[in-house]
N, C-alpha and C. Protein backbone atom coordinates (compact mmCIF):
# COMPACT_ATOMS: atom_id res chain seq x y z
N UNK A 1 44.97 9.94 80.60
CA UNK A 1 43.91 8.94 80.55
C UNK A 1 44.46 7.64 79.97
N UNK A 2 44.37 6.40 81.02
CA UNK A 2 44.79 5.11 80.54
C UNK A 2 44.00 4.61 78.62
N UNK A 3 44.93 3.87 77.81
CA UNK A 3 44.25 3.30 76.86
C UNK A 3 44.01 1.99 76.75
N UNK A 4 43.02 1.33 76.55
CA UNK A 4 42.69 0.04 76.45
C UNK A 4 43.88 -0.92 74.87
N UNK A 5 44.54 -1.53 75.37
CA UNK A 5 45.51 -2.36 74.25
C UNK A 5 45.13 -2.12 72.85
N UNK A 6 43.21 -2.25 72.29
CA UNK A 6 43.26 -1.97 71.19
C UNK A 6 43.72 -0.35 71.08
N UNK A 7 43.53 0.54 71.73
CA UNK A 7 43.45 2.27 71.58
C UNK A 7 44.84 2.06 71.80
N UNK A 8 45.77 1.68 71.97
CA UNK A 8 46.76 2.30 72.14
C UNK A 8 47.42 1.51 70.65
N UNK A 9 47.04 0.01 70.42
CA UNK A 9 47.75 -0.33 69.15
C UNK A 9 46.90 0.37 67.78
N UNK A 10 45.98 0.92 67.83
CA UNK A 10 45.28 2.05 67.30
C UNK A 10 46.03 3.05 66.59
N UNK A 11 46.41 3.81 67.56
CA UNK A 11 47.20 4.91 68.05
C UNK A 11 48.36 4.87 67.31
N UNK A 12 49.21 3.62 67.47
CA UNK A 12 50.32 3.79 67.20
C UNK A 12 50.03 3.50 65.55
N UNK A 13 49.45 2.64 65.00
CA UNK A 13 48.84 2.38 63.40
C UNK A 13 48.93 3.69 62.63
N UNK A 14 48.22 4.66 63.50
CA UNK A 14 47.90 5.98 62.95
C UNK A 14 49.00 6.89 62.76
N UNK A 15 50.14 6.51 63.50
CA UNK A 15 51.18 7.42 63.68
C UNK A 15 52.57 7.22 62.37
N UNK A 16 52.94 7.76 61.94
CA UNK A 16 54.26 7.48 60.92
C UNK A 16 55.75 7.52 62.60
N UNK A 17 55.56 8.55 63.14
CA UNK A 17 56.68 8.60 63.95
C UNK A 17 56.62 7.67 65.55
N UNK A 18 55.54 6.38 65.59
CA UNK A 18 55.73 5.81 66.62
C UNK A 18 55.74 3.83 66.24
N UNK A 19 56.06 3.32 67.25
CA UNK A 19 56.32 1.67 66.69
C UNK A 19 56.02 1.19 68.10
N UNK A 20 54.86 0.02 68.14
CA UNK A 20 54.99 -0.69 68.99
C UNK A 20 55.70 -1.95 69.33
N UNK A 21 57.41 -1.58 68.38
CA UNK A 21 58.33 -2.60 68.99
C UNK A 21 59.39 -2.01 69.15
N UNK A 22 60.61 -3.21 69.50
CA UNK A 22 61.69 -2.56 70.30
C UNK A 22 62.76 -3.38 69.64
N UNK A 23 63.83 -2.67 68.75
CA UNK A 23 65.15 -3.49 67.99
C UNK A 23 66.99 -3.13 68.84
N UNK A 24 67.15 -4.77 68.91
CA UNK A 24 68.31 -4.27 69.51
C UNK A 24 68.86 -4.83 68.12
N UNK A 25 70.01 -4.16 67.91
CA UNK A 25 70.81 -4.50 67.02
C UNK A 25 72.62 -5.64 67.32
N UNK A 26 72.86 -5.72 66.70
CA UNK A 26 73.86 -6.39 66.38
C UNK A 26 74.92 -6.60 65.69
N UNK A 27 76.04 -6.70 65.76
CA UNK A 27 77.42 -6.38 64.61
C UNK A 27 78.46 -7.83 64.88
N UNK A 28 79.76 -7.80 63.91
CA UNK A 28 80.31 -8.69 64.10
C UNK A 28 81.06 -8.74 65.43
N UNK A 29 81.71 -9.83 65.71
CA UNK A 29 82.51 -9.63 66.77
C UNK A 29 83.99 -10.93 67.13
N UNK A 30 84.51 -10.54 67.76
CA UNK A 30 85.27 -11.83 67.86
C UNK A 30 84.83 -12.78 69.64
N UNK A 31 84.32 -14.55 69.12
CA UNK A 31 84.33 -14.92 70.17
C UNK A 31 85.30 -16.09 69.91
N UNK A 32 85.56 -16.11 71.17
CA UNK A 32 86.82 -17.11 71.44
C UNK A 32 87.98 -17.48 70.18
N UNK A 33 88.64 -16.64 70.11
CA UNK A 33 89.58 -16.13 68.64
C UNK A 33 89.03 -16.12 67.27
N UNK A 34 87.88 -16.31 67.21
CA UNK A 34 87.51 -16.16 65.88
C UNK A 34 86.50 -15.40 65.59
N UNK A 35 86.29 -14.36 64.47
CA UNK A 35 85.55 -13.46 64.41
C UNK A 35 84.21 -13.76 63.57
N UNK A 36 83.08 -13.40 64.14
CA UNK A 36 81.66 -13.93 63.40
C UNK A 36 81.02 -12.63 63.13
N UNK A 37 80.41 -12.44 61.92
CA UNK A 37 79.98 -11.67 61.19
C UNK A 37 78.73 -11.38 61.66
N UNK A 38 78.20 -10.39 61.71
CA UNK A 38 76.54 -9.90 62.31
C UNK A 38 75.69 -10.84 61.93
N UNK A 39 75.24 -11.40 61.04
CA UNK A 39 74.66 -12.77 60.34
C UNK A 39 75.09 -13.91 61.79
N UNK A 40 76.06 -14.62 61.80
CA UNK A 40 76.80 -15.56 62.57
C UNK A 40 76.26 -15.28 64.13
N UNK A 41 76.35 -13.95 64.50
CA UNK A 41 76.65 -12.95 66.00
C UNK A 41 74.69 -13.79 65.77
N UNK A 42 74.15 -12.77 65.24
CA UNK A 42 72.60 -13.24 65.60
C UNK A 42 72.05 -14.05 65.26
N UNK A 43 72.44 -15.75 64.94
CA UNK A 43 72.07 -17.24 64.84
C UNK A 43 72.78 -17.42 66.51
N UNK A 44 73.97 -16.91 66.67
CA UNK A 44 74.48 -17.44 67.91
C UNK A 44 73.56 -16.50 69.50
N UNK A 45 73.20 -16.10 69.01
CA UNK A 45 71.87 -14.87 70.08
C UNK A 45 70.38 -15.84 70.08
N UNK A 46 70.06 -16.46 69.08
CA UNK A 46 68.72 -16.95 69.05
C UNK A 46 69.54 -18.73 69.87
N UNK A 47 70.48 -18.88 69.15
CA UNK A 47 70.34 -20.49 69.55
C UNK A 47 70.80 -20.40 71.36
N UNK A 48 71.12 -19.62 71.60
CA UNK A 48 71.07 -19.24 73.05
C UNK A 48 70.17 -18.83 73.83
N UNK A 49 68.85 -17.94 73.06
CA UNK A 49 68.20 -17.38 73.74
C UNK A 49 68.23 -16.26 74.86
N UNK A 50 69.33 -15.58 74.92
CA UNK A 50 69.63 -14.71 75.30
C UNK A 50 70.22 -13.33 75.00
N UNK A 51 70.20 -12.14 75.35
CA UNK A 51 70.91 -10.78 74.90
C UNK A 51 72.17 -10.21 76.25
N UNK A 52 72.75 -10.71 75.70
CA UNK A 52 73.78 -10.37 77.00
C UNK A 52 74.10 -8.54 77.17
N UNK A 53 74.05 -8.49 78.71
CA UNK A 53 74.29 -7.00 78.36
C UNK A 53 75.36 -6.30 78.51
N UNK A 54 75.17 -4.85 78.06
CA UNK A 54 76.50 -4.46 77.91
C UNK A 54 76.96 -3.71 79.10
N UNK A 55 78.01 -3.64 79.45
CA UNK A 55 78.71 -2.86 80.65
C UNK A 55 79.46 -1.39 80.45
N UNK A 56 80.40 -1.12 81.41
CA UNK A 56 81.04 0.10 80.99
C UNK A 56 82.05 -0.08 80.20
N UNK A 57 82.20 -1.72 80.77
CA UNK A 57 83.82 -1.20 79.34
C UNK A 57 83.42 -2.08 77.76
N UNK A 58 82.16 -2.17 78.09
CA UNK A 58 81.79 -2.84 77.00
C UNK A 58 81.28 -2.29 75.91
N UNK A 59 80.09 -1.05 76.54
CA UNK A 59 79.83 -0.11 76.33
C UNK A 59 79.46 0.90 76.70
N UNK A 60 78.16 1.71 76.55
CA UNK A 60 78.12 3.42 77.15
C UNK A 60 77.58 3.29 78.35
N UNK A 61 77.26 2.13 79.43
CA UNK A 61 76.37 1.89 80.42
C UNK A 61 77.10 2.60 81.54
N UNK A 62 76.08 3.62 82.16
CA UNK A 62 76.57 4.26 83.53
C UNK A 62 76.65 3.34 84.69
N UNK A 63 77.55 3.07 85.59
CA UNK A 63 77.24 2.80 87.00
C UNK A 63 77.54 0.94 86.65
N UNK A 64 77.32 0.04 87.87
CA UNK A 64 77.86 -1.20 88.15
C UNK A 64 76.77 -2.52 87.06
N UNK A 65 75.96 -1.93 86.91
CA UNK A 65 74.69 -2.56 86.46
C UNK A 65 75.11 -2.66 84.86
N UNK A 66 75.10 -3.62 84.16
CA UNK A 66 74.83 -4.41 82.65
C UNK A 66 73.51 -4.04 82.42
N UNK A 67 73.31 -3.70 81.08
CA UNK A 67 71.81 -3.78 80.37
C UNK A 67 72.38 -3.51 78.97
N UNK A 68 70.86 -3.96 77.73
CA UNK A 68 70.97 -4.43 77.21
C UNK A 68 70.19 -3.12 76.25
N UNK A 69 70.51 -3.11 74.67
CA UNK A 69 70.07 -2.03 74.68
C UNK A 69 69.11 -2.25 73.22
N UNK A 70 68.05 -1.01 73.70
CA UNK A 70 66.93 -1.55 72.26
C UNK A 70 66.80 0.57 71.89
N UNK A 71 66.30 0.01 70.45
CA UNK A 71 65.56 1.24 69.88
C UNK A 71 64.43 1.62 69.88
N UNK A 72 63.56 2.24 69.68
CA UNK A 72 62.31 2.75 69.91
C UNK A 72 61.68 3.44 69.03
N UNK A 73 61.96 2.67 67.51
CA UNK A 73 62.28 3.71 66.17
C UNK A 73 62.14 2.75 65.53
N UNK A 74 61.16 3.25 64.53
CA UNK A 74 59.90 2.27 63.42
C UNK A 74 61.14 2.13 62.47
N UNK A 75 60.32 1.34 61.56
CA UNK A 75 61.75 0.63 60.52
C UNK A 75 61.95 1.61 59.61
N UNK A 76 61.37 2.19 59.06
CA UNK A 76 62.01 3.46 57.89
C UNK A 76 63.07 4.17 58.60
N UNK A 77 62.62 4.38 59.87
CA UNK A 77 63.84 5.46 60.32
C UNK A 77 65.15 4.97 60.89
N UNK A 78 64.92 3.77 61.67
CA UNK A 78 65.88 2.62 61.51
C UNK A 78 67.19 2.59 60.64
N UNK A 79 66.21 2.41 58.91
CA UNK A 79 67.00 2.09 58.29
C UNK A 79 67.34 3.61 57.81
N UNK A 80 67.08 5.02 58.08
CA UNK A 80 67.15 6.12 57.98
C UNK A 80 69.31 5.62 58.50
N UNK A 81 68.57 5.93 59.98
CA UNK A 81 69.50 5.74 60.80
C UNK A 81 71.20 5.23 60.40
N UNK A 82 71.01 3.93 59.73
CA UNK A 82 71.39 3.19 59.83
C UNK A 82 72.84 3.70 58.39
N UNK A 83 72.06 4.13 57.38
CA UNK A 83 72.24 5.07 55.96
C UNK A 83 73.32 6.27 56.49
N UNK A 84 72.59 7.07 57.20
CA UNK A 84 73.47 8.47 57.78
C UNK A 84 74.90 7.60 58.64
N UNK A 85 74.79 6.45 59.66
CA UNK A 85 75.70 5.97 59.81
C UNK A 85 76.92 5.42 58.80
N UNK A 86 76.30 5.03 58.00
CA UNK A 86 77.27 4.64 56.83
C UNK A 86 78.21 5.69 56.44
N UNK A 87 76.91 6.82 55.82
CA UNK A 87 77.76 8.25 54.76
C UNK A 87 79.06 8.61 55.86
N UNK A 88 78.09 8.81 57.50
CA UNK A 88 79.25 9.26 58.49
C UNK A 88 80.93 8.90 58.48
N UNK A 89 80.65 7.56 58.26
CA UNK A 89 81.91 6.81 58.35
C UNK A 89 82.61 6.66 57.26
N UNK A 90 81.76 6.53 55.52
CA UNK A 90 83.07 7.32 54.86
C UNK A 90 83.69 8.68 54.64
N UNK A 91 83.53 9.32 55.79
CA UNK A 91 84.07 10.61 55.92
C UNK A 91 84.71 10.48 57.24
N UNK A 92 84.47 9.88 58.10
CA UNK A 92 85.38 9.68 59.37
C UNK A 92 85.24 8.21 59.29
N UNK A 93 86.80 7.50 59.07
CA UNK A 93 87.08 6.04 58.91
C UNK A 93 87.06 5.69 59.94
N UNK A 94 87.77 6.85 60.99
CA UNK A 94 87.81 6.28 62.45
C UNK A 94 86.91 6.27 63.46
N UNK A 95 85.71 6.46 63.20
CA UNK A 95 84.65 6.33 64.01
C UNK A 95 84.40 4.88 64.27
N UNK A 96 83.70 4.92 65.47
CA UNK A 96 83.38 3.65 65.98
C UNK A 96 82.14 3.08 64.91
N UNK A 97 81.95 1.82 64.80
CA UNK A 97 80.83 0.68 63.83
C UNK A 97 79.89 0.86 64.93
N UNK A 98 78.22 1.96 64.57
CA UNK A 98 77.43 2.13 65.66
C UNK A 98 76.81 1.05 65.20
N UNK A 99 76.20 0.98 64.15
CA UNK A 99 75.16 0.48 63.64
C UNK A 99 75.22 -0.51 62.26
N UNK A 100 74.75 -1.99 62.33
CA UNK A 100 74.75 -2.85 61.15
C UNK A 100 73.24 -2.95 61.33
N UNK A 101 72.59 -3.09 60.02
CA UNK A 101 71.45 -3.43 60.05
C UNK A 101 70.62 -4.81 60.14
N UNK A 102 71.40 -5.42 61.22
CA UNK A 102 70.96 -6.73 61.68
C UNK A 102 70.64 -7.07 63.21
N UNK A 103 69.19 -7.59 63.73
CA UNK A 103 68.78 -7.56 64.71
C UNK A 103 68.09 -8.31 65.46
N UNK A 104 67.55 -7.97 66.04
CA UNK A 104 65.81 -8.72 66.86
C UNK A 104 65.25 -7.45 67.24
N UNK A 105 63.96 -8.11 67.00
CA UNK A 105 62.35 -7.07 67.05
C UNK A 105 61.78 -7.64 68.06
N UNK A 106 61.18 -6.95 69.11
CA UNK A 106 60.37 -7.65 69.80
C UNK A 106 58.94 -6.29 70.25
N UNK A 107 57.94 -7.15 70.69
CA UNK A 107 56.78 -6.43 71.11
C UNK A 107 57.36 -5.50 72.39
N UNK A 108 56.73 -4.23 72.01
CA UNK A 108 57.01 -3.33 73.31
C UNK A 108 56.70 -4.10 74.67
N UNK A 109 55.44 -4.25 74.82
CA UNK A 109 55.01 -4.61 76.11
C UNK A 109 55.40 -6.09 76.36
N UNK A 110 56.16 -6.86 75.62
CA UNK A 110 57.16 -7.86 76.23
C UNK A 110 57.91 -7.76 76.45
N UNK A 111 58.66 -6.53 76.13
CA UNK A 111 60.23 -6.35 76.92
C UNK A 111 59.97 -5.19 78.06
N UNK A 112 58.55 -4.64 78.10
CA UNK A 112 58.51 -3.80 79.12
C UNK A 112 58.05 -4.78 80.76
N UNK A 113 57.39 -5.65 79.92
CA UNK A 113 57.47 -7.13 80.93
C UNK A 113 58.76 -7.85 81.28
N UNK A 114 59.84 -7.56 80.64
CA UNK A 114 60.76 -8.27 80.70
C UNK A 114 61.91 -6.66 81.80
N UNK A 115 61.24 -5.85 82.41
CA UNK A 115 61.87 -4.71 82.96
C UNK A 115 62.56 -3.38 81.76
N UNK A 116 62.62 -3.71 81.26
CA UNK A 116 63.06 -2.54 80.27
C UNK A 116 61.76 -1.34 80.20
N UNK A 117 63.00 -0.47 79.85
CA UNK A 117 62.24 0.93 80.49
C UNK A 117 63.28 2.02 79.41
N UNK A 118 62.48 3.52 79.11
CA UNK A 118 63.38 4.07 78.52
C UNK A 118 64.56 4.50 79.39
N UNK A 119 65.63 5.14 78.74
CA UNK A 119 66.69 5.79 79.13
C UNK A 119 65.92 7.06 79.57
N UNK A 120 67.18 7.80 80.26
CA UNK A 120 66.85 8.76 80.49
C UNK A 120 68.17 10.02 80.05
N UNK A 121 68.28 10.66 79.09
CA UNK A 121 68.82 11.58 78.72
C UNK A 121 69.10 12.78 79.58
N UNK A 122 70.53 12.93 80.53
CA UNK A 122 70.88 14.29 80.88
C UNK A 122 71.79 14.46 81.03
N UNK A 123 72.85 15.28 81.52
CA UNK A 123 74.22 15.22 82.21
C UNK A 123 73.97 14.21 83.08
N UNK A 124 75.16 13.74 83.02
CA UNK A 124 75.29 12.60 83.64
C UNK A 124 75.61 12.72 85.23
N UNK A 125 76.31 13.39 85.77
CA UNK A 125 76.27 13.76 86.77
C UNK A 125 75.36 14.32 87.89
N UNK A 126 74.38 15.02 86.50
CA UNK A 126 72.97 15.48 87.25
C UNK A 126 72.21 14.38 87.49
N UNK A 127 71.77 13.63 86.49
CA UNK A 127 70.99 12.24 86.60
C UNK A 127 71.50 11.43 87.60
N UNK A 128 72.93 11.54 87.92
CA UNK A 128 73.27 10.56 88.84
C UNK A 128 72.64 11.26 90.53
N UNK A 129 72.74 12.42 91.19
CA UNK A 129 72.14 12.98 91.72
C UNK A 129 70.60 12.67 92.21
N UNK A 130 70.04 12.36 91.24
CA UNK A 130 68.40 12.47 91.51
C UNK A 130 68.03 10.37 91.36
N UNK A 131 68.96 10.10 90.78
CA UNK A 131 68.71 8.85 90.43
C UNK A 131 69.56 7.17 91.98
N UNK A 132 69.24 6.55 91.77
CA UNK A 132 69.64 5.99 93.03
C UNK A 132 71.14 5.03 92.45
N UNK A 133 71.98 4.92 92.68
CA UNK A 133 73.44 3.65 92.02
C UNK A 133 72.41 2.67 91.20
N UNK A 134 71.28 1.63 91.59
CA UNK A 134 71.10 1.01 91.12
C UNK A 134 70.29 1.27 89.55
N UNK A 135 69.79 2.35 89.54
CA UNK A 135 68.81 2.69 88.02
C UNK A 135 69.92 3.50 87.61
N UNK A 136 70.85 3.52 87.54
CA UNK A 136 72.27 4.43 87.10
C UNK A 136 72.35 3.88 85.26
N UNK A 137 72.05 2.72 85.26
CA UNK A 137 71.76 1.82 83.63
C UNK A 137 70.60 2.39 82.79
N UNK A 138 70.11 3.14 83.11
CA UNK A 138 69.12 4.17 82.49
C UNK A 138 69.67 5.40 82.07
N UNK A 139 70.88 5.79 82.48
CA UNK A 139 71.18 7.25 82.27
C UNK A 139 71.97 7.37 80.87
N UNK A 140 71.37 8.01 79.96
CA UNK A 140 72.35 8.00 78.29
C UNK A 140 72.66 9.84 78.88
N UNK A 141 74.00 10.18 78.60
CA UNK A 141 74.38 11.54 78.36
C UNK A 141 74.12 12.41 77.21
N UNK A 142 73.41 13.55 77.97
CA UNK A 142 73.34 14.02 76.81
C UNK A 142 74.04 15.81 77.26
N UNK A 143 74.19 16.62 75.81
CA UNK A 143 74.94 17.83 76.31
C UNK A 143 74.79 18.44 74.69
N UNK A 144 73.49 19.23 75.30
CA UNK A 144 73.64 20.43 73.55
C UNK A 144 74.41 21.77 74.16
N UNK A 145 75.24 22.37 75.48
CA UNK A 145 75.45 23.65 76.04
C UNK A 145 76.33 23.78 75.38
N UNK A 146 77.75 22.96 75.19
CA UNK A 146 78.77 23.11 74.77
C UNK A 146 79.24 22.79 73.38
N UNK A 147 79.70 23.81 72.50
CA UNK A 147 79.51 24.01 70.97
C UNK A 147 80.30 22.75 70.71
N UNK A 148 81.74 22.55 71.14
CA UNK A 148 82.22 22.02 70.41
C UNK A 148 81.85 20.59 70.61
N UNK A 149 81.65 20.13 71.65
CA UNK A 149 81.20 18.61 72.29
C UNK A 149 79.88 18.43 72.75
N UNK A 150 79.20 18.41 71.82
CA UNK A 150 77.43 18.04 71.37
C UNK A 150 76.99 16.91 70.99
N UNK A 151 76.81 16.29 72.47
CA UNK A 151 76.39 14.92 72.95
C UNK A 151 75.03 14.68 72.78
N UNK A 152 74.52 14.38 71.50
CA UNK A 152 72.44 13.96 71.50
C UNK A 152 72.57 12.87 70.80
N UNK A 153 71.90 11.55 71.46
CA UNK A 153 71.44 10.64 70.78
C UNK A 153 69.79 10.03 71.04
N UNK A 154 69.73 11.50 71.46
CA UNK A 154 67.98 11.01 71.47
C UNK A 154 67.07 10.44 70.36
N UNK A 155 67.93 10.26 68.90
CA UNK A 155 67.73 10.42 67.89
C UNK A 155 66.74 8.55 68.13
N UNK A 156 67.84 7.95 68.93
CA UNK A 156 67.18 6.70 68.85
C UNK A 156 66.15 6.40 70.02
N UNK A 157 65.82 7.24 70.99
CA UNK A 157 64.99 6.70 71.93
C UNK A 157 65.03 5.21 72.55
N UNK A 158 65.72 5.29 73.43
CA UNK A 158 66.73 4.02 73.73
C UNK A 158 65.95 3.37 74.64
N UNK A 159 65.60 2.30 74.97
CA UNK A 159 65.31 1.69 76.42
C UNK A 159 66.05 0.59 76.21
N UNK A 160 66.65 0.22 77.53
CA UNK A 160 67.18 -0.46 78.00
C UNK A 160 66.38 -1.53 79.29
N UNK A 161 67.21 -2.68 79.14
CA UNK A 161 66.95 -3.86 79.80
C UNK A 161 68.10 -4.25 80.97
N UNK A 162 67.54 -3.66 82.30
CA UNK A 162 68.63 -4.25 82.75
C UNK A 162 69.41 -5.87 82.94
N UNK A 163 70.68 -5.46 83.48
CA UNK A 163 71.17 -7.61 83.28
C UNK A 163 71.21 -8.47 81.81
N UNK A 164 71.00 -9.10 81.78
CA UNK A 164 70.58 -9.74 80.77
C UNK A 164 69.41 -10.17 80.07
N UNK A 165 69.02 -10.53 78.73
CA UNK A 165 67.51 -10.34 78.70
C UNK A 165 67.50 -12.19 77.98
N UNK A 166 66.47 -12.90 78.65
CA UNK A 166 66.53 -14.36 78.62
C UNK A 166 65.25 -14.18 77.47
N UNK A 167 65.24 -14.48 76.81
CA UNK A 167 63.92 -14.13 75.76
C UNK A 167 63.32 -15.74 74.88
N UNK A 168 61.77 -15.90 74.69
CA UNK A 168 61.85 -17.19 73.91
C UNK A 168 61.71 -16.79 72.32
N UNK A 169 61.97 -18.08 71.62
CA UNK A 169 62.38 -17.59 70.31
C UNK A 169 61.33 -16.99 69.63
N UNK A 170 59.62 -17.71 70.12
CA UNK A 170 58.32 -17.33 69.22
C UNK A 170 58.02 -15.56 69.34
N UNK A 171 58.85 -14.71 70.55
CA UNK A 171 58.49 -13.38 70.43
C UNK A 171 59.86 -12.47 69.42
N UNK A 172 60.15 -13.30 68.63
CA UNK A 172 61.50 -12.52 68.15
C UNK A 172 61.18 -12.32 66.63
N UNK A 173 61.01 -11.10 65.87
CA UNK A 173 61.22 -10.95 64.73
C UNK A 173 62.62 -10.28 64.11
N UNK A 174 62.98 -11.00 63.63
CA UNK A 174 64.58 -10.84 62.95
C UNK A 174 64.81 -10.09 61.95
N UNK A 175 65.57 -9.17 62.20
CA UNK A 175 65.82 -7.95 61.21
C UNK A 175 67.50 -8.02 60.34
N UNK A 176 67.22 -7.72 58.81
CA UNK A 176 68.58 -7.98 58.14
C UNK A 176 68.38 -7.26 57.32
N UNK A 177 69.40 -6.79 56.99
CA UNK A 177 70.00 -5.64 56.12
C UNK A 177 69.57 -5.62 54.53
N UNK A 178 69.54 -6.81 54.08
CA UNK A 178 69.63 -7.13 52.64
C UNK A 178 69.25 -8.34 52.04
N UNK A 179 69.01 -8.52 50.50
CA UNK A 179 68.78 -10.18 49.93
C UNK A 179 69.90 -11.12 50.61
N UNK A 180 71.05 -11.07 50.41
CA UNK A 180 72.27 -11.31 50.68
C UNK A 180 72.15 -12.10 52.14
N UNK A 181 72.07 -11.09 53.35
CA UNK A 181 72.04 -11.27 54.36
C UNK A 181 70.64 -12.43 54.71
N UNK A 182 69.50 -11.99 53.75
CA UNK A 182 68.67 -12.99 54.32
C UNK A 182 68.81 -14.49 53.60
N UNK A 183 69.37 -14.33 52.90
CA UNK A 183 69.90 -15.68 52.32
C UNK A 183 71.14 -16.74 53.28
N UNK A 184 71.82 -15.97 53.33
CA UNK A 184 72.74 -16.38 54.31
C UNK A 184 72.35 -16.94 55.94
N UNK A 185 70.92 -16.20 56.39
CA UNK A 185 70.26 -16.65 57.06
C UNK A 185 69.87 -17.74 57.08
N UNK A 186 69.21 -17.83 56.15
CA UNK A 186 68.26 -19.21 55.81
C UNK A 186 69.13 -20.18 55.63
N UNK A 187 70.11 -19.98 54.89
CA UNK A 187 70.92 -21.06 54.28
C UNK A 187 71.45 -21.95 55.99
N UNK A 188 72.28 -20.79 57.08
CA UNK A 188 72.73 -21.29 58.28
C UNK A 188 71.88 -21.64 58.90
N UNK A 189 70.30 -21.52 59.08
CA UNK A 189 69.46 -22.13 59.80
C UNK A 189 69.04 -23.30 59.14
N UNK A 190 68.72 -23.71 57.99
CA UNK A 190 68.60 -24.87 57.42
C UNK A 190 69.99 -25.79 57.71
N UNK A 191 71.01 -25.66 58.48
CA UNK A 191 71.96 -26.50 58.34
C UNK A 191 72.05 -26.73 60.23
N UNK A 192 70.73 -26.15 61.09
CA UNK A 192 70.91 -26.32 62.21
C UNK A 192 70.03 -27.93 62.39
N UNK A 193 70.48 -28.88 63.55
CA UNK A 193 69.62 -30.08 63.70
C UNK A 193 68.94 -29.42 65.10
N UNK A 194 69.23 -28.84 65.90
CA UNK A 194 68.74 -28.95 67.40
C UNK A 194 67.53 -28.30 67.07
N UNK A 195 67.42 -27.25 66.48
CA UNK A 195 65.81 -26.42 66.26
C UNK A 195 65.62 -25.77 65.28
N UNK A 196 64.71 -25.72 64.51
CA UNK A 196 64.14 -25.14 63.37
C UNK A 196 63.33 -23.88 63.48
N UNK A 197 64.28 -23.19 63.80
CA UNK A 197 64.80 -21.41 63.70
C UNK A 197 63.67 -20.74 63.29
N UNK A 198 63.79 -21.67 61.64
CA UNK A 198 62.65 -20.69 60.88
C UNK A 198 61.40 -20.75 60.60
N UNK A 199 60.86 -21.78 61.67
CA UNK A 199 59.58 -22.19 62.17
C UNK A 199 59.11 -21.59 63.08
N UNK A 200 60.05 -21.04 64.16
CA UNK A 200 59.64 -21.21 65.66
C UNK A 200 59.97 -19.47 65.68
N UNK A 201 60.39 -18.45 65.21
CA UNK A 201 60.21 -17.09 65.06
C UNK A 201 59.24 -16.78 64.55
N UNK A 202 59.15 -15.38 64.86
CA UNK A 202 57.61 -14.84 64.66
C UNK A 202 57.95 -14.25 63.05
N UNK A 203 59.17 -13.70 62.45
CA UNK A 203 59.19 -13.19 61.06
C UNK A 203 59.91 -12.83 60.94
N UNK A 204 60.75 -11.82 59.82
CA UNK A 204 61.91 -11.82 59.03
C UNK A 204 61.12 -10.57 58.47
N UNK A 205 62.09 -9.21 58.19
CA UNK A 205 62.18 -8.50 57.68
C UNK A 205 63.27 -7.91 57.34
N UNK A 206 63.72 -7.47 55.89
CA UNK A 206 64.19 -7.01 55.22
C UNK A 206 64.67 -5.40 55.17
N UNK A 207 65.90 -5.04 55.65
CA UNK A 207 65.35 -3.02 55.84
C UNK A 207 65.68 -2.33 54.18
N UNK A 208 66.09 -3.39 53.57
CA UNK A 208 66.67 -2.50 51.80
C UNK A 208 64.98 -2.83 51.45
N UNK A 209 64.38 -3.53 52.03
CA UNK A 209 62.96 -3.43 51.22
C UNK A 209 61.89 -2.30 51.69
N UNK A 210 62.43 -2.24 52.76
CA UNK A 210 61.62 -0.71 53.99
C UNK A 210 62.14 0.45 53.24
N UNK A 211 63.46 0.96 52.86
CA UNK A 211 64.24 1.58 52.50
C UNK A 211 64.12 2.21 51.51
N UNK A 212 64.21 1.18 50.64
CA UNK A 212 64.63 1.63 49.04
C UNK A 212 63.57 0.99 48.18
C-alpha cells in the first residue's frame, strides 16, 4: 500500500534503524600532484557542484557504467560504521582507507529524482545474468558460502547514482567528523569570494556529537 510523503516521513521518525537521507562520503586524495585532505576533497565537491563517479579501476563498480556511491544508514550507525573501520585498521595497517567521516547528506527522494536506486547484492556473475550490461552499476558482490572469503557489505545499504551526480548546493547537508574538522571548514569557506558556502547549504553536522 502506497504512503502519502507525510506517512512515510512519519514512518521513518518512528524508526531508530531507517533515515530519510542518503551520505556519500569522502577521503583525501591527490589532484593534480598535490594531495588534499577530506576537508579540502569536500570544499572542492561543493564549489563544483558535482560527485564524480566512480569506475572499475577507480572503484568496486561492475560493468562500463560510472556511479556514484551513497549510504542508506542514519547517523549513529554511520558513525558506528565509521569507529569499527578505524579499530579494523589498527589491526590490519594494510587495509584499504574505506571510510573518513566527512561528506554530503542529501534527501532520499532527491537523489532518487536524481536516478539513484539501491544496489543490488549477489554473486556477481549471477546478477550479471538476470540484469542487462547497462544496470550492471547496481550490482555490489556479495558471498556468505565460502568460509574463508566472506564478501557482505550489506552493512551499508548502498544506492548508487549512475554517471555523475550534478547536484545544487541548497539540497546538501555536510557531514564532518569532529570540532577540528568543522572549524577548518568554516575557516576555508570564509576565505571563499565566488559564494558563500555557508549560507547557501542546508546544514552541518557533527558525527563525534551523534557519537559520543
Amino acid at each position: 500500500m502506497p504512503y502519502s510523503l507525510d506517512n512515510w516521513t512519519n514512518r521513518i521518525a518512528s524508526r531508530s534503524d531507517l533515515t530519510g537521507h542518503l551520505i556519500h562520503l569522502t577521503r583525501a586524495s591527490d589532484i593534480g600532484g598535490k594531495t588534499l585532505d577530506s576537508v579540502e576533497i569536500l570544499i572542492k565537491i561543493l564549489l563544483e557542484e558535482c560527485l564524480l563517479g566512480s569506475s572499475t579501476k577507480s572503484g568496486f563498480i561492475c560493468g562500463d557504467r560510472k556511479a556514484v556511491c551513497f549510504q542508506d544508514t542514519p547517523l549513529y550507525q554511520l558513525a558506528q560504521n565509521i569507529y569499527s573501520e578505524q579499530e579494523y585498521r589498527k589491526k590490519n595497517s594494510q587495509a584499504k582507507l574505506r571510510y573518513v567521516g566527512t561528506g554530503l547528506m542529501f534527501q532520499k527522494p532527491y537523489i532518487y529524482g536524481k536516478g539513484g536506486r539501491p544496489v543490488i547484492y549477489d554473486k556477481t556473475e549471477e546478477a550479471k545474468s538476470y540484469l542487462p550490461p547497462h544496470e550492471w552499476w547496481r550490482i555490489v558482490k556479495l558471498e556468505l558460502n565460502d568460509n574463508s572469503n566472506i564478501i557482505d557489505w550489506t552493512h551499508e545499504r548502498e544506492w548508487r547514482v549512475p554517471d555523475d551526480l550534478k547536484f545544487e548546493l541548497k539540497e546538501v547537508i555536510v557531514i564532518l567528523p569532529n570540532t577540528n574538522a568543522y572549524k577548518k571548514f568554516i575557516t576555508k569557506c570564509r576565505l571563499i569570494d565566488t559564494v558563500d558556502l555557508l549560507t547557501v547549504i542546508r546544514g552541518i553536522v557533527t558525527l563525534n556529537a551523534v557519537f559520543f
